[in-house]
N, C-alpha and C. Protein backbone atom coordinates (compact mmCIF):
# COMPACT_ATOMS: atom_id res chain seq x y z
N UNK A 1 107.18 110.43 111.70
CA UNK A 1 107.70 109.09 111.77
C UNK A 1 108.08 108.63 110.37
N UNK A 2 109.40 108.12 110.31
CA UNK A 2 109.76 107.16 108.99
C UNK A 2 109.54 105.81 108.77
N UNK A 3 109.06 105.24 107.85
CA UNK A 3 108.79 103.95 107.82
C UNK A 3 109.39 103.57 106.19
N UNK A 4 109.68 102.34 106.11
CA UNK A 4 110.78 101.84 105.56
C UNK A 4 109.78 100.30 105.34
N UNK A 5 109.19 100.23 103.82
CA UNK A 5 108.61 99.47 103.47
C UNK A 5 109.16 98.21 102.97
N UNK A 6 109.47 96.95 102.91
CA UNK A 6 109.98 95.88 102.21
C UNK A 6 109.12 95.66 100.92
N UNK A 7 109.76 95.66 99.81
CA UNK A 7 109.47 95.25 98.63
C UNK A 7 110.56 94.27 97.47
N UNK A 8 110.01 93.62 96.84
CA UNK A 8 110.61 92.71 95.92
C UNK A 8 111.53 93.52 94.40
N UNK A 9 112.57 93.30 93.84
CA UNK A 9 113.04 93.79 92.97
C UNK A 9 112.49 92.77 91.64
N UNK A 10 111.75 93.10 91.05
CA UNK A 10 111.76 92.69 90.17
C UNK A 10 112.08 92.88 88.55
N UNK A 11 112.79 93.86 88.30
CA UNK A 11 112.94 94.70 87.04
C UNK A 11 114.43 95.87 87.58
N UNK A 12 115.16 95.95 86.56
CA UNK A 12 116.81 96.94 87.23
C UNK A 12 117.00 97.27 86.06
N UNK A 13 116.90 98.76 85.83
CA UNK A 13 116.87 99.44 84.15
C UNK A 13 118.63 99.60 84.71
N UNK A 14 119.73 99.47 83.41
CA UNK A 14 120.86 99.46 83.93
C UNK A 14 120.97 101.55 83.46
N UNK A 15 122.49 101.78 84.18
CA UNK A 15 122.35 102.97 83.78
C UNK A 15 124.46 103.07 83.85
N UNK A 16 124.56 103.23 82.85
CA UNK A 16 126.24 103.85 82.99
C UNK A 16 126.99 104.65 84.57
N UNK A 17 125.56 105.88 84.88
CA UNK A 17 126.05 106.13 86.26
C UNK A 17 125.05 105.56 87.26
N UNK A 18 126.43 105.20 88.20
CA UNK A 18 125.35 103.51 89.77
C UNK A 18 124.85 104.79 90.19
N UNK A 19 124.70 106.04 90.00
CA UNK A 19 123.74 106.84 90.76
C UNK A 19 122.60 106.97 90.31
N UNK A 20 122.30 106.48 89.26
CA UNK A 20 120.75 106.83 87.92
C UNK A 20 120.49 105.24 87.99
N UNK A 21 120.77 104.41 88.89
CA UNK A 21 119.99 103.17 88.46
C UNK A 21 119.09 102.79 89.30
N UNK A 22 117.80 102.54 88.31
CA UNK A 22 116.67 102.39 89.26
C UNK A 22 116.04 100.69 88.52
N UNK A 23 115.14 100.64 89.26
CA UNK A 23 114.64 99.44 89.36
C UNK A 23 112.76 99.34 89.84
N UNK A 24 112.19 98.52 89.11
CA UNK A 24 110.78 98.45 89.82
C UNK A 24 110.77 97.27 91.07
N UNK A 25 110.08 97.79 91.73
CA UNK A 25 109.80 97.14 93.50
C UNK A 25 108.45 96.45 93.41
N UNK A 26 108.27 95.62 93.59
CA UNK A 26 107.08 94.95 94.30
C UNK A 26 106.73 95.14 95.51
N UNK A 27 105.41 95.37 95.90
CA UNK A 27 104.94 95.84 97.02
C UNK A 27 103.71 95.16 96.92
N UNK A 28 103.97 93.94 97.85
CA UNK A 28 102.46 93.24 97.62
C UNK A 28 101.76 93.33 96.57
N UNK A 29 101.86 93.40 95.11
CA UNK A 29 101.33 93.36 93.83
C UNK A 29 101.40 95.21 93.03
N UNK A 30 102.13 95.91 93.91
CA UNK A 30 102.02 97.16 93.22
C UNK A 30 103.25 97.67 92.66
N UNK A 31 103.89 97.87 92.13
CA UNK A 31 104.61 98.30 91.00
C UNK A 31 105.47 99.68 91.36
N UNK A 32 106.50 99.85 91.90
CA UNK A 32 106.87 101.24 91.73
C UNK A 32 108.41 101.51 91.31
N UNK A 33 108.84 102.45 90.71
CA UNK A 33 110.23 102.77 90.86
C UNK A 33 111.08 103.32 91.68
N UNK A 34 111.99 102.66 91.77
CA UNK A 34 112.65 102.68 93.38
C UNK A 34 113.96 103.57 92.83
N UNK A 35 114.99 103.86 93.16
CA UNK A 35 116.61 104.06 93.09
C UNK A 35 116.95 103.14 93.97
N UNK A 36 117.97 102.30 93.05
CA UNK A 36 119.16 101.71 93.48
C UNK A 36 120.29 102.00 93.95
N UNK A 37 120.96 103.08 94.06
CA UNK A 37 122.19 103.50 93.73
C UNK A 37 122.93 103.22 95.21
N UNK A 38 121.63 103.04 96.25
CA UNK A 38 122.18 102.75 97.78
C UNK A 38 122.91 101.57 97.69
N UNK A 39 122.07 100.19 96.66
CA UNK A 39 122.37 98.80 96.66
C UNK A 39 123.21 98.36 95.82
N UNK A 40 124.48 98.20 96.47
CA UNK A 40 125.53 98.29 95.20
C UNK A 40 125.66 97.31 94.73
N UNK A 41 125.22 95.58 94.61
CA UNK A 41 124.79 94.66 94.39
C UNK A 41 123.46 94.05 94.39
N UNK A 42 122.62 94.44 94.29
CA UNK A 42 120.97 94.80 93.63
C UNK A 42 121.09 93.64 92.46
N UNK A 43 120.10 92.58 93.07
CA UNK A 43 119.44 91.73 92.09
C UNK A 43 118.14 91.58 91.75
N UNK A 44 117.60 91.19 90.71
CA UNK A 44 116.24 90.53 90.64
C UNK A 44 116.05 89.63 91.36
N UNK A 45 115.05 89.74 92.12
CA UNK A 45 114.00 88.69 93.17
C UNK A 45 115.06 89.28 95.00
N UNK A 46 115.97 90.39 94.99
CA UNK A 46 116.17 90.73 96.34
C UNK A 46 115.22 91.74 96.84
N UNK A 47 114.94 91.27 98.26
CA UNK A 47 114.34 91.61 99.21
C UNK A 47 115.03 92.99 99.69
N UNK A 48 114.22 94.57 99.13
CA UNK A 48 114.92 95.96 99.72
C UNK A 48 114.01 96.54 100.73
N UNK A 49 114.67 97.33 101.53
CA UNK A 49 113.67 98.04 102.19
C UNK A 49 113.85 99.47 102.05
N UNK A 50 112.36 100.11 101.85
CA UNK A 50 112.47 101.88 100.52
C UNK A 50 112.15 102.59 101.37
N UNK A 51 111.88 103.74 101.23
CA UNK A 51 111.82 104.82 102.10
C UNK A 51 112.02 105.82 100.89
N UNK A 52 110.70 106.66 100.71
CA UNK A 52 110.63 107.66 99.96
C UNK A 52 111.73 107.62 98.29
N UNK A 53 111.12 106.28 97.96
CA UNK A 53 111.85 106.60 96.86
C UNK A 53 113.15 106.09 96.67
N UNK A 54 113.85 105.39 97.92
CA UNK A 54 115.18 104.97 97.67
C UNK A 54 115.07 103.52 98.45
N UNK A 55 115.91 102.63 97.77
CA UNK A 55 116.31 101.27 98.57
C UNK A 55 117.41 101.73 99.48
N UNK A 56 116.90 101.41 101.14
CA UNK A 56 118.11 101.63 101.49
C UNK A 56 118.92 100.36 102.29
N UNK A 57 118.33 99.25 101.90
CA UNK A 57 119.49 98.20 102.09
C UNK A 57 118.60 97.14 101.70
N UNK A 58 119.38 95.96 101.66
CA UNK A 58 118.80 94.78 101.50
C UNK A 58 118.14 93.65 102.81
N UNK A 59 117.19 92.91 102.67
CA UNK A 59 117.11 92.11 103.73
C UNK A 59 116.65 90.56 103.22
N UNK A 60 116.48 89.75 103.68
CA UNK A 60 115.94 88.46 103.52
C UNK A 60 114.61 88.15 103.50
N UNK A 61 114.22 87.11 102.98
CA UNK A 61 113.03 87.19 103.11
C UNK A 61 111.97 86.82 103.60
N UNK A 62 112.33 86.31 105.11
CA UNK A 62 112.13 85.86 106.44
C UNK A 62 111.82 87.20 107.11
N UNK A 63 112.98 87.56 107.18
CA UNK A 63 112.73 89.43 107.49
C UNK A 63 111.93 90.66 107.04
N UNK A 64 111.82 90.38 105.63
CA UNK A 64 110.75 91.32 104.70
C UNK A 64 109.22 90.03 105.27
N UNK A 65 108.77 89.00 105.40
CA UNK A 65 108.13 88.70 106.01
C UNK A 65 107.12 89.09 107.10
N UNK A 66 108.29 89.15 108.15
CA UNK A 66 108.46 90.16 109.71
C UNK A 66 107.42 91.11 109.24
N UNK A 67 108.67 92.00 108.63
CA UNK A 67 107.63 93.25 108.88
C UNK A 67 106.09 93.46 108.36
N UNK A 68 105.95 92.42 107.33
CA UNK A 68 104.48 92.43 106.75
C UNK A 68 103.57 91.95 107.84
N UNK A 69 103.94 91.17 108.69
CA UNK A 69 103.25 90.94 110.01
C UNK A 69 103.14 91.88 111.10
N UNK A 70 104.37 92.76 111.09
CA UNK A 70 104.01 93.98 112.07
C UNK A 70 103.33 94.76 111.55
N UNK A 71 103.23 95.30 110.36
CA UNK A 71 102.47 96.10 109.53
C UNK A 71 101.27 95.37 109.30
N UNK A 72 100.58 94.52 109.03
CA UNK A 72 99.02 93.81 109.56
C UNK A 72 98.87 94.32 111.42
N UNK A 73 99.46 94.02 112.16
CA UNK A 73 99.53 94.13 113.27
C UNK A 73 98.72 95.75 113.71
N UNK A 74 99.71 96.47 113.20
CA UNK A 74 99.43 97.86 113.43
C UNK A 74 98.12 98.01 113.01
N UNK A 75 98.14 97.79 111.30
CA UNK A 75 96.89 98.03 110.99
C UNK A 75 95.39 97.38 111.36
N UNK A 76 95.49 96.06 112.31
CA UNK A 76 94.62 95.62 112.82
C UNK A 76 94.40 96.92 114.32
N UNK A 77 95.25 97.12 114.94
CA UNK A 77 95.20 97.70 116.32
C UNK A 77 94.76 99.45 115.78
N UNK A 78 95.06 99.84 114.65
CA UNK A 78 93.68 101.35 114.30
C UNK A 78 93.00 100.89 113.83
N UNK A 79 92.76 99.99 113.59
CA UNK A 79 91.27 99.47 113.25
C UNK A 79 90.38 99.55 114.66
N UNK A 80 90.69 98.57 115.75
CA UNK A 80 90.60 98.71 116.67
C UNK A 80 90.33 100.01 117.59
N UNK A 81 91.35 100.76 117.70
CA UNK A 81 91.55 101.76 118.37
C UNK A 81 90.05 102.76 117.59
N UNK A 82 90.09 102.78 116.34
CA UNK A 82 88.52 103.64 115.40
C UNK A 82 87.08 102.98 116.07
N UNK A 83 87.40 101.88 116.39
CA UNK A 83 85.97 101.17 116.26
C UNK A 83 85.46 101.98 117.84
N UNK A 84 86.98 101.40 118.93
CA UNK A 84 86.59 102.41 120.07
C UNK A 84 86.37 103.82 120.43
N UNK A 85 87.09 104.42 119.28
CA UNK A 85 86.80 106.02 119.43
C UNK A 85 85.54 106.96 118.79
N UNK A 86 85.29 105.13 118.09
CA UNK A 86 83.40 105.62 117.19
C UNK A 86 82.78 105.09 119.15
N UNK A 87 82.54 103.94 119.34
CA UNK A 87 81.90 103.88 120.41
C UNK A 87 81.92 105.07 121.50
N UNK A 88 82.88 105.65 121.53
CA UNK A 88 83.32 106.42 122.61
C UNK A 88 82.52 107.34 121.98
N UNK A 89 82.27 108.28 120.91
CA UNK A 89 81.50 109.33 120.49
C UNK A 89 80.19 108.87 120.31
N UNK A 90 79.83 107.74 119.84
CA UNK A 90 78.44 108.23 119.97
C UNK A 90 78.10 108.07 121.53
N UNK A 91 78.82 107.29 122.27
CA UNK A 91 77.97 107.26 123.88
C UNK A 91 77.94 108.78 124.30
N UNK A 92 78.63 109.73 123.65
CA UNK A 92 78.74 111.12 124.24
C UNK A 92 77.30 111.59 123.80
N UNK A 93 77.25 111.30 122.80
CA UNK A 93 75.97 111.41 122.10
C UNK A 93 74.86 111.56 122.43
N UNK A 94 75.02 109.97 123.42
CA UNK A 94 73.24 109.77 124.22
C UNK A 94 73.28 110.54 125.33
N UNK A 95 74.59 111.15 125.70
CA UNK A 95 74.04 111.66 126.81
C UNK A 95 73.72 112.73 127.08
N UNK A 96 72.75 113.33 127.69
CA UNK A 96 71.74 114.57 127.44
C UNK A 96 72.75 115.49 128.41
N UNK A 97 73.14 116.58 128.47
CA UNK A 97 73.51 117.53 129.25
C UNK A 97 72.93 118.88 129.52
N UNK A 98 72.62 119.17 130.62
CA UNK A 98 71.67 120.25 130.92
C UNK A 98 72.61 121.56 131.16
């Protein structure tokens, strides 16, 4: 499965070729370097969404929002889904088999 994270631009090192220009991303307080070269109008403070290393488009930030709520979402429901698959093993546990 691919997943396609929303992060903040905050930093765009310029580069002579639009294929070598990268930029640092915000990701909920973490820091990474992205490539630009997808975003051919790439600003400071736009909303991208990355995927291994590359921006591959821009979105709003209503929308980069969104997905931080589906992504809590998910990660609440394996949380969930662990807590039941611990219950589910130890009940195997108690039970004695002859």
């Amino acid at each position: 499965m691919c997943l396609g994270v929303p992060g903040r631009i905050e930093e765009i090192s310029e580069n002579d070729d639009p294929l070598f220009v990268t930029g640092k991303v915000n990701f909920g307080g973490v820091l990474r370097e992205v490539i630009l070269a997808g975003i051919k109008d790439a600003k400071i403070g736009d909303w991208v969404i990355v995927h291994a290393g590359f921006a591959l488009n821009k979105l709003n930030e209503e929308e980069a929002s969104e997905v931080f709520d589906y992504l809590r979402q998910i990660s609440e429901f394996g949380r969930i889904e662990l807590e039941e698959a611990d219950g589910i093993s130890g009940c195997a546990e108690e039970v004695e088999i002859d």
